[in-house]
Structure formats: structure tokens, C-alpha cells
C-alpha atoms as a PDB file:
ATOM      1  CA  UNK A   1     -60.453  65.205 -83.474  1.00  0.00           C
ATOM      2  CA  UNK A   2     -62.912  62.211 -83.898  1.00  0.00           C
ATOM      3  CA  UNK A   3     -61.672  59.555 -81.860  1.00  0.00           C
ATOM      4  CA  UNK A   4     -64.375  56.464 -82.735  1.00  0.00           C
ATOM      5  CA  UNK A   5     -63.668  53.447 -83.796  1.00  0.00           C
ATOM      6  CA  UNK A   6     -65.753  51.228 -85.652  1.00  0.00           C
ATOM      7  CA  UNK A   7     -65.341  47.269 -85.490  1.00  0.00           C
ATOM      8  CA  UNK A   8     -66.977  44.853 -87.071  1.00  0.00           C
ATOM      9  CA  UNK A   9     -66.355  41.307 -85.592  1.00  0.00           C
ATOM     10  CA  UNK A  10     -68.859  37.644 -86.337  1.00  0.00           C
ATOM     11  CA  UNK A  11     -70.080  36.564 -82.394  1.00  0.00           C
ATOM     12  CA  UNK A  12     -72.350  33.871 -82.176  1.00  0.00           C
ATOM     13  CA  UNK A  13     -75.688  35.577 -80.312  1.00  0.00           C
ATOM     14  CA  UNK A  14     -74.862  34.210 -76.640  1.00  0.00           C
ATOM     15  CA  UNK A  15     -71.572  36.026 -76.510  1.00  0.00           C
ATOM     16  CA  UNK A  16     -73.392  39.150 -77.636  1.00  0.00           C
ATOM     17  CA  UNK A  17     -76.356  39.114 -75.347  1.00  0.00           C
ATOM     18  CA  UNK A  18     -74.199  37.814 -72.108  1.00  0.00           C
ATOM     19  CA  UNK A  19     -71.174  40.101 -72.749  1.00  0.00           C
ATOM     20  CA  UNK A  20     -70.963  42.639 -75.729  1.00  0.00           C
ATOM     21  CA  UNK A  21     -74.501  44.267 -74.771  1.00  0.00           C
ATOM     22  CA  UNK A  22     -74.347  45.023 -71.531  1.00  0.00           C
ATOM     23  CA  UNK A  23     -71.151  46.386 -72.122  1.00  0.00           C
ATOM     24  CA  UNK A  24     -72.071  48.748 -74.846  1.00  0.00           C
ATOM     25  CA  UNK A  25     -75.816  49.844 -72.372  1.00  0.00           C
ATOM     26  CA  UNK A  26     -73.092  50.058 -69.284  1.00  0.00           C
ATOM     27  CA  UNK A  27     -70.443  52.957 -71.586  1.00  0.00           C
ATOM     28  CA  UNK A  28     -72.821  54.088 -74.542  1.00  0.00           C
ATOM     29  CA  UNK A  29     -74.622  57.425 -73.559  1.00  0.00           C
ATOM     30  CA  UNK A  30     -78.126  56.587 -75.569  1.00  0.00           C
ATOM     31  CA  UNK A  31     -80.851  54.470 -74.236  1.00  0.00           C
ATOM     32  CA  UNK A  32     -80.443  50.674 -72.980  1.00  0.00           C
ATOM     33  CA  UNK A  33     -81.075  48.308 -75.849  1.00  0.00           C
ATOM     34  CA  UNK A  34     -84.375  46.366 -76.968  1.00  0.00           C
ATOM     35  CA  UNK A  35     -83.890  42.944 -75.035  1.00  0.00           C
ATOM     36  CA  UNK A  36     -84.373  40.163 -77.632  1.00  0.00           C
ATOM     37  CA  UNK A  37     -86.416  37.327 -76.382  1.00  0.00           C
ATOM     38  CA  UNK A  38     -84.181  34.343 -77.431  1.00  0.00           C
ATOM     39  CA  UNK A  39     -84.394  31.827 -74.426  1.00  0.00           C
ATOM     40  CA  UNK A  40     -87.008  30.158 -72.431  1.00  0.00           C
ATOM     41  CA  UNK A  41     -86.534  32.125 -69.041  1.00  0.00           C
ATOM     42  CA  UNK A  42     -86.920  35.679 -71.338  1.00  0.00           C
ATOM     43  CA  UNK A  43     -89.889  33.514 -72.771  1.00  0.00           C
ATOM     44  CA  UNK A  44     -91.757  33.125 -69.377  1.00  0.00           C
ATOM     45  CA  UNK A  45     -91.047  36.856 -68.379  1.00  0.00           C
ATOM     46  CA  UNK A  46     -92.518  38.249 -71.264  1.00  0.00           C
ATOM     47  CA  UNK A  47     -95.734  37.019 -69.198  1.00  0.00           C
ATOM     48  CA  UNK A  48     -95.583  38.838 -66.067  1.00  0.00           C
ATOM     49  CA  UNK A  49     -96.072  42.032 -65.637  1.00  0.00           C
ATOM     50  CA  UNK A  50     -95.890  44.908 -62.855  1.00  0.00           C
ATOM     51  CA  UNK A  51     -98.884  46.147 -62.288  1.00  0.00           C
ATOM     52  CA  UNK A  52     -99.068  49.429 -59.884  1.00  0.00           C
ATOM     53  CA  UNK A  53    -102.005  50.826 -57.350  1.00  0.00           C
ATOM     54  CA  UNK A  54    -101.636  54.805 -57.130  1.00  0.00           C
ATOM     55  CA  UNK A  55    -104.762  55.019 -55.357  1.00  0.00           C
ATOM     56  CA  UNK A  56    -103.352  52.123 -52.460  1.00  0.00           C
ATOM     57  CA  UNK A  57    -100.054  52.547 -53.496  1.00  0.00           C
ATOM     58  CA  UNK A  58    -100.001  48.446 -54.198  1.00  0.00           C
ATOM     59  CA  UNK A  59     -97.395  46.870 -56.402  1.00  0.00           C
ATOM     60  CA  UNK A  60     -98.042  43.367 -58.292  1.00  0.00           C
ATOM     61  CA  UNK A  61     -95.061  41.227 -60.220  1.00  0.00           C
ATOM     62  CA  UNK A  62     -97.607  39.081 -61.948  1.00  0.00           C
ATOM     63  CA  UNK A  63     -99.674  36.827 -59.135  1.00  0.00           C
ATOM     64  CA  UNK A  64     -97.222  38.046 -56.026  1.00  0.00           C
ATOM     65  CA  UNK A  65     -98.231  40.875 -54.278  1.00  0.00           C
ATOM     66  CA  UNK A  66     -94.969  42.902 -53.678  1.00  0.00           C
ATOM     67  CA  UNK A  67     -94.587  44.624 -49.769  1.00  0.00           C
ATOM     68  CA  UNK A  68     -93.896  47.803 -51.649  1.00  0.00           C
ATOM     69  CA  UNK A  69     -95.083  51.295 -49.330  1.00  0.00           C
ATOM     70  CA  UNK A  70     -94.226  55.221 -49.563  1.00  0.00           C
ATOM     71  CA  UNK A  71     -91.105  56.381 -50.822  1.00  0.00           C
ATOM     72  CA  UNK A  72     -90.190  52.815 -52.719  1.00  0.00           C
ATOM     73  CA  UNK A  73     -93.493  52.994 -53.803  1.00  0.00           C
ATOM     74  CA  UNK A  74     -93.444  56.417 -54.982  1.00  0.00           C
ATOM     75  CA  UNK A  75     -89.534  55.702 -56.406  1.00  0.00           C
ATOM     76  CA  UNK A  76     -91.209  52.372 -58.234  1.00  0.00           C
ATOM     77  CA  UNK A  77     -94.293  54.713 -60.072  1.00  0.00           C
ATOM     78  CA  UNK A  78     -91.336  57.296 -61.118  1.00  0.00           C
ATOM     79  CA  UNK A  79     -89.522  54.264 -63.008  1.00  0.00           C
ATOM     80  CA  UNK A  80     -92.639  52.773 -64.371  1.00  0.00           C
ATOM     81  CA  UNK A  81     -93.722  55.797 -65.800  1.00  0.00           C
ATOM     82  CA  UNK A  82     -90.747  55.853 -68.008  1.00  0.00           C
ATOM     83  CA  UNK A  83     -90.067  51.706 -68.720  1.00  0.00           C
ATOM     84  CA  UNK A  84     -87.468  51.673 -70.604  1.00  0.00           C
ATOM     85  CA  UNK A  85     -85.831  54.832 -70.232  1.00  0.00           C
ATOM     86  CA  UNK A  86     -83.769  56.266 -67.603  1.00  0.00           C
ATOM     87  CA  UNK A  87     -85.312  58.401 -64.807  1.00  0.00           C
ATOM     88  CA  UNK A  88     -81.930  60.687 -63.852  1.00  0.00           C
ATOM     89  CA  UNK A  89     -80.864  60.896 -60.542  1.00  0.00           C
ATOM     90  CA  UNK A  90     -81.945  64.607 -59.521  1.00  0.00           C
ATOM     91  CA  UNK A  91     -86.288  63.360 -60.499  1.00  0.00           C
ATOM     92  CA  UNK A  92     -85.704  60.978 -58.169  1.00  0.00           C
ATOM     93  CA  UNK A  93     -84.055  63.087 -55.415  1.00  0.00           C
ATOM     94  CA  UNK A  94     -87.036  65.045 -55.519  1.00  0.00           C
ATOM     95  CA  UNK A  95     -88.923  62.379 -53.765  1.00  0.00           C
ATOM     96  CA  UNK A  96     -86.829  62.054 -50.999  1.00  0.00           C
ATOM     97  CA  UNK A  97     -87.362  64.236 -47.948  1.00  0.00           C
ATOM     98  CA  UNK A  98     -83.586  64.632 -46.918  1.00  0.00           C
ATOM     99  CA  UNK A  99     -81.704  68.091 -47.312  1.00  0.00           C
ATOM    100  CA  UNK A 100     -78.334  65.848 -47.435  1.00  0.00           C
ATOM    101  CA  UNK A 101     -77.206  62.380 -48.649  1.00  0.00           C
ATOM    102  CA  UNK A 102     -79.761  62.204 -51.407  1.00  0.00           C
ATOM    103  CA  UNK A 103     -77.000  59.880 -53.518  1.00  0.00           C
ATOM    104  CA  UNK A 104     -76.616  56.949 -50.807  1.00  0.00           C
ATOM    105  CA  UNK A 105     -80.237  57.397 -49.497  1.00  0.00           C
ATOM    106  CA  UNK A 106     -81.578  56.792 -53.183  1.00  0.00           C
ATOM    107  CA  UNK A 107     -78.962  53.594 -53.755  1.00  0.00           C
ATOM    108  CA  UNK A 108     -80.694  52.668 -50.776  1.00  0.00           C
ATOM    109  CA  UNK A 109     -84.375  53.008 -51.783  1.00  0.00           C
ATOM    110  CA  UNK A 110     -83.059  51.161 -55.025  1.00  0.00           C
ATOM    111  CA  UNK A 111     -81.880  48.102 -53.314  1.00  0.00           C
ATOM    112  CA  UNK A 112     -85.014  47.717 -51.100  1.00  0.00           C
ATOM    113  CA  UNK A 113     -86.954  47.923 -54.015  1.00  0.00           C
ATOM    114  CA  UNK A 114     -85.583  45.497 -56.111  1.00  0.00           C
ATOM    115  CA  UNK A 115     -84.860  42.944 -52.951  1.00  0.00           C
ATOM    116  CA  UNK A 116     -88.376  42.682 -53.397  1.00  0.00           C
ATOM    117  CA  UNK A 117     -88.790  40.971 -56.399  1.00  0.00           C
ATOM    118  CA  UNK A 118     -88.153  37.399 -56.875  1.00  0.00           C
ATOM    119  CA  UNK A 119     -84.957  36.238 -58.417  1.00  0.00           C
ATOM    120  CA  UNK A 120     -83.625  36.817 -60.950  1.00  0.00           C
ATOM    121  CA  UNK A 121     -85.280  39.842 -61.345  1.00  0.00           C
ATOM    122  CA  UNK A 122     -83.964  41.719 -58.355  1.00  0.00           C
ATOM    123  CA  UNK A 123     -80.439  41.325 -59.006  1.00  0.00           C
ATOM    124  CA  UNK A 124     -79.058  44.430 -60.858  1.00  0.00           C
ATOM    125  CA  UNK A 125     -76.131  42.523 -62.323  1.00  0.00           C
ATOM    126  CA  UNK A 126     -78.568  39.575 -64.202  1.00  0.00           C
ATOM    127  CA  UNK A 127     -80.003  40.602 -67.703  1.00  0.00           C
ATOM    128  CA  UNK A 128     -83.479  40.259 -66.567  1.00  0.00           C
ATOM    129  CA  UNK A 129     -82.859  42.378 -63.492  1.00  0.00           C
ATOM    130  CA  UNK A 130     -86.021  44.588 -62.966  1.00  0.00           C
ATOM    131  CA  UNK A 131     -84.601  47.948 -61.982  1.00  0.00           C
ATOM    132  CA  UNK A 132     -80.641  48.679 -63.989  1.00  0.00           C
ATOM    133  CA  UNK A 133     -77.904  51.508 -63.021  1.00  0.00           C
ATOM    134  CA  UNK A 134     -76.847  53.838 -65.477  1.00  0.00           C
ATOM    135  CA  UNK A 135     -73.630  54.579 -63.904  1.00  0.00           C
ATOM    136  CA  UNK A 136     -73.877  59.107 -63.419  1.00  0.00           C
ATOM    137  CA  UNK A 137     -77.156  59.170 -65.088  1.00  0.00           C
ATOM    138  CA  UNK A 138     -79.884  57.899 -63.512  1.00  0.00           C
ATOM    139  CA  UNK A 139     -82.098  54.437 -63.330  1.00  0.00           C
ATOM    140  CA  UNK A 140     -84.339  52.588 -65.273  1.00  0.00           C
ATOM    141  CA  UNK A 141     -87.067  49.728 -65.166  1.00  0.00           C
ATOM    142  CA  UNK A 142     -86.247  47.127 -67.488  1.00  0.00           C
ATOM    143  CA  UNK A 143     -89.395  46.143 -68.979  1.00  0.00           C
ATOM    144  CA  UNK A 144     -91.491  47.298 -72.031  1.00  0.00           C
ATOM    145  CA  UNK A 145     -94.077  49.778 -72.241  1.00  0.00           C
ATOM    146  CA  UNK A 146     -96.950  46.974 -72.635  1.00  0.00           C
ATOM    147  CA  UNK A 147     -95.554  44.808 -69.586  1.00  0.00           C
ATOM    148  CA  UNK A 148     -96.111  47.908 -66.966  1.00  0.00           C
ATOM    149  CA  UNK A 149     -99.691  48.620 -65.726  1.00  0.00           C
ATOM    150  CA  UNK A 150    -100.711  51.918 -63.923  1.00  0.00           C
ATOM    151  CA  UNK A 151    -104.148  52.129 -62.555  1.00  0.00           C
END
């Protein structure tokens, strides 16, 4: 029994990218949508990038030097080796040392980490939030391939 529905409705483009979208990322299983750059703020981001340290385990949002060390470090490389695509939960468990309480020790790690970024990019719930939930999947870094620097 197919159960999908298909609607086709006119929104103007606001209503869409505020609203429909992260809707559809939040209850679709496939990958989080392309982000269109269609305002000034999306404009400036497109400019800074996070650029990652293995070697001194270092983490840069653009100019500012983010006080990023060991396991949010480590957490941080995980995501940025995949921008763009979610890291599930149990890759990430792997690098935490605890036997129990992986779940709320990794939402932890995940806050900490994006605290560290400068608004609006560390909160989860804005558009341009840096790291996003996929609710019983996993995480992702919300940036594109050429805005994420390993060396």
C-alpha cells in the first residue's frame, strides 16, 4: 500500500527556505538539502571557512581561532570529513571512551562544540547553524565540501 502524497502548492521563496525546508531535511530520510545563497548574511558565510589542524588538533572559523581540544576536536574532524552528509550516531560513539551513556555524552560533545562558534552559527535551530541533528540518524556539518579545510 503506497501511502505518499504528492502536493504541489506556489510559496514565495522565504516561506520555503524559513519553513517548508527544514521541515522536509527534519522528516525526509535522504540527505539535507543544497542551501541556496539568497540573502546577504548566507552571502558573507559563503566566505568563511573551517579550517582544521590534525597535526595540533587546531580549529579555525575563518580569522577566530576556535578553543576546540581532544574528543570535540576529534568529534569536529569526523563531521568535516563528511560536510554535508550525516556522520550516524554509532561512528561517533566510537570516539568516546565510555562503556555506557554514549547517547547523552555525545549530545554533550555536540553542544560544546557548536557553543564555540559565533552566532548564528552555533545555534542548531538557525539555518546557518554549523553542526544540524538528524533526529535517530546521526549529525552533520552544514557547510560545503569547498568551505572545509583539512591539513
Amino acid at each position: 500500500m503506497n501511502n505518499s502524497v504528492n502536493i504541489s502548492i506556489n510559496l514565495d521563496s522565504n516561506f520555503y527556505d524559513n519553513f517548508v525546508k527544514p521541515v522536509v531535511e527534519r522528516f525526509s530520510l535522504r540527505e539535507p538539502l543544497t542551501p541556496r545563497c539568497n540573502s546577504e548574511s548566507e552571502t558573507l558565510r559563503s566566505f568563511t571557512r573551517l579550517k582544521l589542524l590534525r597535526t595540533g588538533s587546531m580549529a579555525r572559523w575563518g580569522d577566530q581561532l576556535l578553543p576546540i581540544t581532544g574528543k570535540h576536536f576529534d568529534i569536529l574532524l569526523k563531521l568535516a570529513q563528511r560536510p554535508g552528509k550525516i556522520v550516524i550516531d554509532q561512528d561517533l560513539y566510537a570516539l568516546i571512551d565510555s562503556e555506557f551513556h554514549k547517547d547523552p555524552l555525545l549530545r554533550q560533545y555536540i553542544k560544546n562544540i557548536r557553543k564555540t562558534f559565533p552566532s548564528p552559527y552555533n545555534d542548531h535551530s538557525h539555518p546557518e547553524g554549523i553542526i544540524k541533528t538528524r533526529k535517530m540518524e546521526g549529525y552533520y556539518l552544514n557547510l560545503s565540501p569547498d568551505r572545509v579545510e583539512m591539513v
